[in-house]
Protein backbone atom coordinates (compact mmCIF):
# COMPACT_ATOMS: atom_id res chain seq x y z
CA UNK A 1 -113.31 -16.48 -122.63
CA UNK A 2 -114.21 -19.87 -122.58
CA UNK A 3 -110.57 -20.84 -124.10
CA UNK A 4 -109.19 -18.91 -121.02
CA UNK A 5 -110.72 -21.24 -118.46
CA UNK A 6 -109.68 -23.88 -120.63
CA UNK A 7 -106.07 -23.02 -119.91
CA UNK A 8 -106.94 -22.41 -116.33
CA UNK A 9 -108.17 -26.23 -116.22
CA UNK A 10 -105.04 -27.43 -118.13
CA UNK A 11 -102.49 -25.76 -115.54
CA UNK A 12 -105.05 -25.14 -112.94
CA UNK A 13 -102.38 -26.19 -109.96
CA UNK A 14 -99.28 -24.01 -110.85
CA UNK A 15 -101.48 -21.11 -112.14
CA UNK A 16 -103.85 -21.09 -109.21
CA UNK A 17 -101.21 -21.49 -106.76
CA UNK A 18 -99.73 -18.67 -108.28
CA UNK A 19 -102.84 -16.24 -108.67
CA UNK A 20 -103.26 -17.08 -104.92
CA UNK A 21 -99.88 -15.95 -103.50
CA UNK A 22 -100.29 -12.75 -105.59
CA UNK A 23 -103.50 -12.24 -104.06
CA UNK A 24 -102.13 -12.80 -100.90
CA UNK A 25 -98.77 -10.75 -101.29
CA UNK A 26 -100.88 -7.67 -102.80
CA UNK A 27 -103.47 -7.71 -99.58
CA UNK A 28 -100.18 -8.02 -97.34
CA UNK A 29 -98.37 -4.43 -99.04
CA UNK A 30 -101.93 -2.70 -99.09
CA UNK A 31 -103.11 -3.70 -95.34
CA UNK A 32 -102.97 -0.38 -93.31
CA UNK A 33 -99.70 0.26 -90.85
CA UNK A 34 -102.38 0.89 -87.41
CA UNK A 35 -103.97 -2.76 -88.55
CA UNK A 36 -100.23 -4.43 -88.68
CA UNK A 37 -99.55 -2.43 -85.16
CA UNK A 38 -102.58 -3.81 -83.23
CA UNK A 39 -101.91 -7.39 -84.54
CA UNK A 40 -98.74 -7.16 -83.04
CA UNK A 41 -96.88 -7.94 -86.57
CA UNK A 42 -95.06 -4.54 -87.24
CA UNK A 43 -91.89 -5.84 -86.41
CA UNK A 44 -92.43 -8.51 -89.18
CA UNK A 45 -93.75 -6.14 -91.79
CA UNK A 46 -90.39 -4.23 -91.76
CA UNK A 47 -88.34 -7.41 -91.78
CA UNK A 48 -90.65 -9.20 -95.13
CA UNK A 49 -91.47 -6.08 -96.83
CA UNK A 50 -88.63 -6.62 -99.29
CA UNK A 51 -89.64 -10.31 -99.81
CA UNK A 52 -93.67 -9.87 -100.34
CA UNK A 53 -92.80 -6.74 -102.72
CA UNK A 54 -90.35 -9.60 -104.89
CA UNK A 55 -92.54 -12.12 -104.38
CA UNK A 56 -95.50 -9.93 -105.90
CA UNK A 57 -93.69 -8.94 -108.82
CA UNK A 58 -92.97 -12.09 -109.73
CA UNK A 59 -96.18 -14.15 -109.08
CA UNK A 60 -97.74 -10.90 -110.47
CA UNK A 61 -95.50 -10.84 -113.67
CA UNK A 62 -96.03 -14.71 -114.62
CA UNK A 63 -99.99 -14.17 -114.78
CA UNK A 64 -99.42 -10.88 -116.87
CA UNK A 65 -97.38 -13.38 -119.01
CA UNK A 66 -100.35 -16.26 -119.33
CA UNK A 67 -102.68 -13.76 -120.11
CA UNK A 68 -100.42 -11.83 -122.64
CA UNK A 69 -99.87 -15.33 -124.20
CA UNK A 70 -103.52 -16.33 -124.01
CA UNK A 71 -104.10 -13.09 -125.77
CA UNK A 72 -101.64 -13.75 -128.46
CA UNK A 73 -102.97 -17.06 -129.11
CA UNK A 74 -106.58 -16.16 -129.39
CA UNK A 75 -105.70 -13.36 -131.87
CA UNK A 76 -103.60 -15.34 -133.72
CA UNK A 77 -106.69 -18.19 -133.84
CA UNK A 78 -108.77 -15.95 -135.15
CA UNK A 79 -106.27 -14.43 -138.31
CA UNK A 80 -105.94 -18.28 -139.10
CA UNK A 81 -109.52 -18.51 -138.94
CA UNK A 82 -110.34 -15.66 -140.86
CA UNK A 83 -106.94 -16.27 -143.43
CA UNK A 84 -108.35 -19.67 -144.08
CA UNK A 85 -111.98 -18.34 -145.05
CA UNK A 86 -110.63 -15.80 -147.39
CA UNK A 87 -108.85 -18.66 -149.05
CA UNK A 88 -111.90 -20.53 -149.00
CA UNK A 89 -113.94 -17.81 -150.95
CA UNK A 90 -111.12 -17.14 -153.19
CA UNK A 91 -111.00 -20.48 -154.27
CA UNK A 92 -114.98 -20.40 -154.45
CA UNK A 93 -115.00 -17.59 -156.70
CA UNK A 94 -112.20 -18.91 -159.09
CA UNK A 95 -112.73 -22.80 -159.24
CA UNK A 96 -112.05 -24.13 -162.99
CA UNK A 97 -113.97 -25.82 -164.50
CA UNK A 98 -112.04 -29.88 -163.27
CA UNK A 99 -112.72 -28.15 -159.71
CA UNK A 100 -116.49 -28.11 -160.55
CA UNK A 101 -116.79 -31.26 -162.10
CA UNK A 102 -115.30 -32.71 -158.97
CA UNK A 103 -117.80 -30.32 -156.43
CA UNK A 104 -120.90 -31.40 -158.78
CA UNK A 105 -119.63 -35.03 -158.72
CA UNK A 106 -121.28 -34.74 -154.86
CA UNK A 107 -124.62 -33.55 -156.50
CA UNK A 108 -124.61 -35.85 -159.74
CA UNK A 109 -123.87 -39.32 -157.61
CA UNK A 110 -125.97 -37.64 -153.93
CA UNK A 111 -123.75 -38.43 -151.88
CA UNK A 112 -122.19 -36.56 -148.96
CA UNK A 113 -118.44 -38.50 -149.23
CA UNK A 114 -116.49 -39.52 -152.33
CA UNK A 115 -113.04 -41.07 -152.08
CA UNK A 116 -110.92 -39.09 -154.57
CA UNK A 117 -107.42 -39.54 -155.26
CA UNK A 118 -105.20 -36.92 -153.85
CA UNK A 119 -102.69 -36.60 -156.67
CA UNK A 120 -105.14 -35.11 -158.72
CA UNK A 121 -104.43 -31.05 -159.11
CA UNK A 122 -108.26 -30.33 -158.22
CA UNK A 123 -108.74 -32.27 -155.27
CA UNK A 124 -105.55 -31.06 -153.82
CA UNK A 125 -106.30 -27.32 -154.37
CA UNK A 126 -109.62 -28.21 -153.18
CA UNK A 127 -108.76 -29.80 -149.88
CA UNK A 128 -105.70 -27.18 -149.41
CA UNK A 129 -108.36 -24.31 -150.01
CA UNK A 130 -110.54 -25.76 -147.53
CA UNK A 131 -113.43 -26.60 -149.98
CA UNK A 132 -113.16 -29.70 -149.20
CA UNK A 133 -111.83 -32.01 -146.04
CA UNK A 134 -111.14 -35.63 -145.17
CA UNK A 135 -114.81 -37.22 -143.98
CA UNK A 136 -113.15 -39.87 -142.13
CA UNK A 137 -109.82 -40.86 -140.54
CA UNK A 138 -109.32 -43.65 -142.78
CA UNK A 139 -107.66 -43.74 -145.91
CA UNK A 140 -107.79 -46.25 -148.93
CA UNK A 141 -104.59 -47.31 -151.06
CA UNK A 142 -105.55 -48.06 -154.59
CA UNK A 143 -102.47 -48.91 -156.78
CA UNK A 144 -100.32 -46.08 -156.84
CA UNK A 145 -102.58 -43.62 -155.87
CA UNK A 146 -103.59 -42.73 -152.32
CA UNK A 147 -107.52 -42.30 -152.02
CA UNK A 148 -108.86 -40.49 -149.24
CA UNK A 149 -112.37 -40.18 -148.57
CA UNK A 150 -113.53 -37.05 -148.29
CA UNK A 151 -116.90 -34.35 -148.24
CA UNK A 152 -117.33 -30.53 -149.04
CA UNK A 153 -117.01 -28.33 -145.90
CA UNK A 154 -120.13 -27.15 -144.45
CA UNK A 155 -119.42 -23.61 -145.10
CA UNK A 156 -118.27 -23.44 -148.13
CA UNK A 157 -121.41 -25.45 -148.73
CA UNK A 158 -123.69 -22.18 -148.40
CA UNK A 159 -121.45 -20.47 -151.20
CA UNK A 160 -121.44 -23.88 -153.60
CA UNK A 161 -124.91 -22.78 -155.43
CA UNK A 162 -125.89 -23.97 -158.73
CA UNK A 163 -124.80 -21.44 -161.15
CA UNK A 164 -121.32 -21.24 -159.13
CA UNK A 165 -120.86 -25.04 -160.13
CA UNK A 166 -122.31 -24.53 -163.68
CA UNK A 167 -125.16 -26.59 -162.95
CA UNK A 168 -128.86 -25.74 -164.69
CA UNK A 169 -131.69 -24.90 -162.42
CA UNK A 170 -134.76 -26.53 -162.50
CA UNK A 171 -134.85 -29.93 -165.24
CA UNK A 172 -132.02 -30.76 -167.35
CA UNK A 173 -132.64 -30.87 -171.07
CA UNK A 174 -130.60 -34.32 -172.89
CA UNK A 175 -127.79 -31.45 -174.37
CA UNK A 176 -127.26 -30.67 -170.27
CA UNK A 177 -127.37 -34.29 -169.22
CA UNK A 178 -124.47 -35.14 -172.18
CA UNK A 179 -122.42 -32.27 -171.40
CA UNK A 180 -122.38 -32.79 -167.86
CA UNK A 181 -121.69 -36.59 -168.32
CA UNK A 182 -118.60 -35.95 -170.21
CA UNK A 183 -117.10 -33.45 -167.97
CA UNK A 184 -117.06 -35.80 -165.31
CA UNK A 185 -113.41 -36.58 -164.49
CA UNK A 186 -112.62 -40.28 -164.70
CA UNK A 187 -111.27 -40.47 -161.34
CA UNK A 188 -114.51 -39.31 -159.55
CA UNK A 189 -117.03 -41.38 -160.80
CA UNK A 190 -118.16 -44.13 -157.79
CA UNK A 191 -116.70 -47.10 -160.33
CA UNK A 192 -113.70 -45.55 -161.03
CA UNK A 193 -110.42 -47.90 -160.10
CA UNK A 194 -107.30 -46.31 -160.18
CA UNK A 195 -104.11 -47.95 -162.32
């Protein structure tokens, strides 16, 4: 509704203009003959009758057609929407194991933005799955490689728990600490300069 009188506000002058002449051409065919008699205007009913009829239809017709095309757009909003989180939990439910080093990379050094390289297969099925998005507008060029800065979406947040990520619960032993240290990818880590 709300993205209704949105477009209402963004042509509010041709559509309104055009929602008021249909009003006005619809109470004009339905008005009873004896009222059009006393008023005198009879004569000019018969002669306009043909024009307010055409002139209904078409102001009529071209709302039918913004709301048939507001409808479209809000369905088609919400398969996008809804395509996009089934990619999301796909993703989720299939990352490999360089996709959770680079999620847990956001646990291991606490922070809520990492700049990660984009060429890297991970972050870029990451960020196309939706896992992930661009924090900030800015990007960084390092060497070849174009850095962009970004943090985990917050709903796929919910679904990034610790056994999805492979991380232990509760105190990491020195076996859990090593392991996890060397599956951090190179390219992650907060010193990490790219060639």
């Amino acid at each position: 509704m709300m993205q209704l009188i949105q477009r209402v506000k963004d042509q509010q002058g041709l559509t309104l203009t055009i929602a008021w002449m249909c009003l006005a051409c619809a109470t004009l065919l339905v008005v009873p003959v004896s009222i059009m008699q006393m008023s005198g205007a009879a004569e000019w009913s018969h002669i306009y009758t043909p024009y307010v009829w055409i002139l209904a239809l078409l102001t009529g017709s071209f709302l039918i057609t913004q709301w048939v095309n507001w409808l479209f757009g809000y369905f088609k909003a919400e398969f996008c929407k809804r395509k996009a989180i089934a990619s999301r939990n796909m993703m989720i439910r299939r990352l490999d194991f360089e996709e959770k080093a680079v999620l847990r990379e956001f646990i291991i050094q606490r922070k809520n933005v990492l700049a990660l390289p984009m060429r890297e297969l991970a972050v870029s099925n990451l960020l196309e799955a939706g896992v992930l998005l661009p924090a900030f507008e800015t990007q960084e060029i390092k060497g070849s490689a174009r850095i962009i800065k970004l943090s985990i979406a917050v709903d796929a947040r919910e679904q990034l728990t610790h056994k999805v990520l492979g991380l232990p619960v509760g105190k990491l032993t020195k076996e859990e600490a090593e392991l996890l240290k060397a599956a951090r990818p190179d390219y992650a880590r907060s010193n990490y300069i790219a060639l």
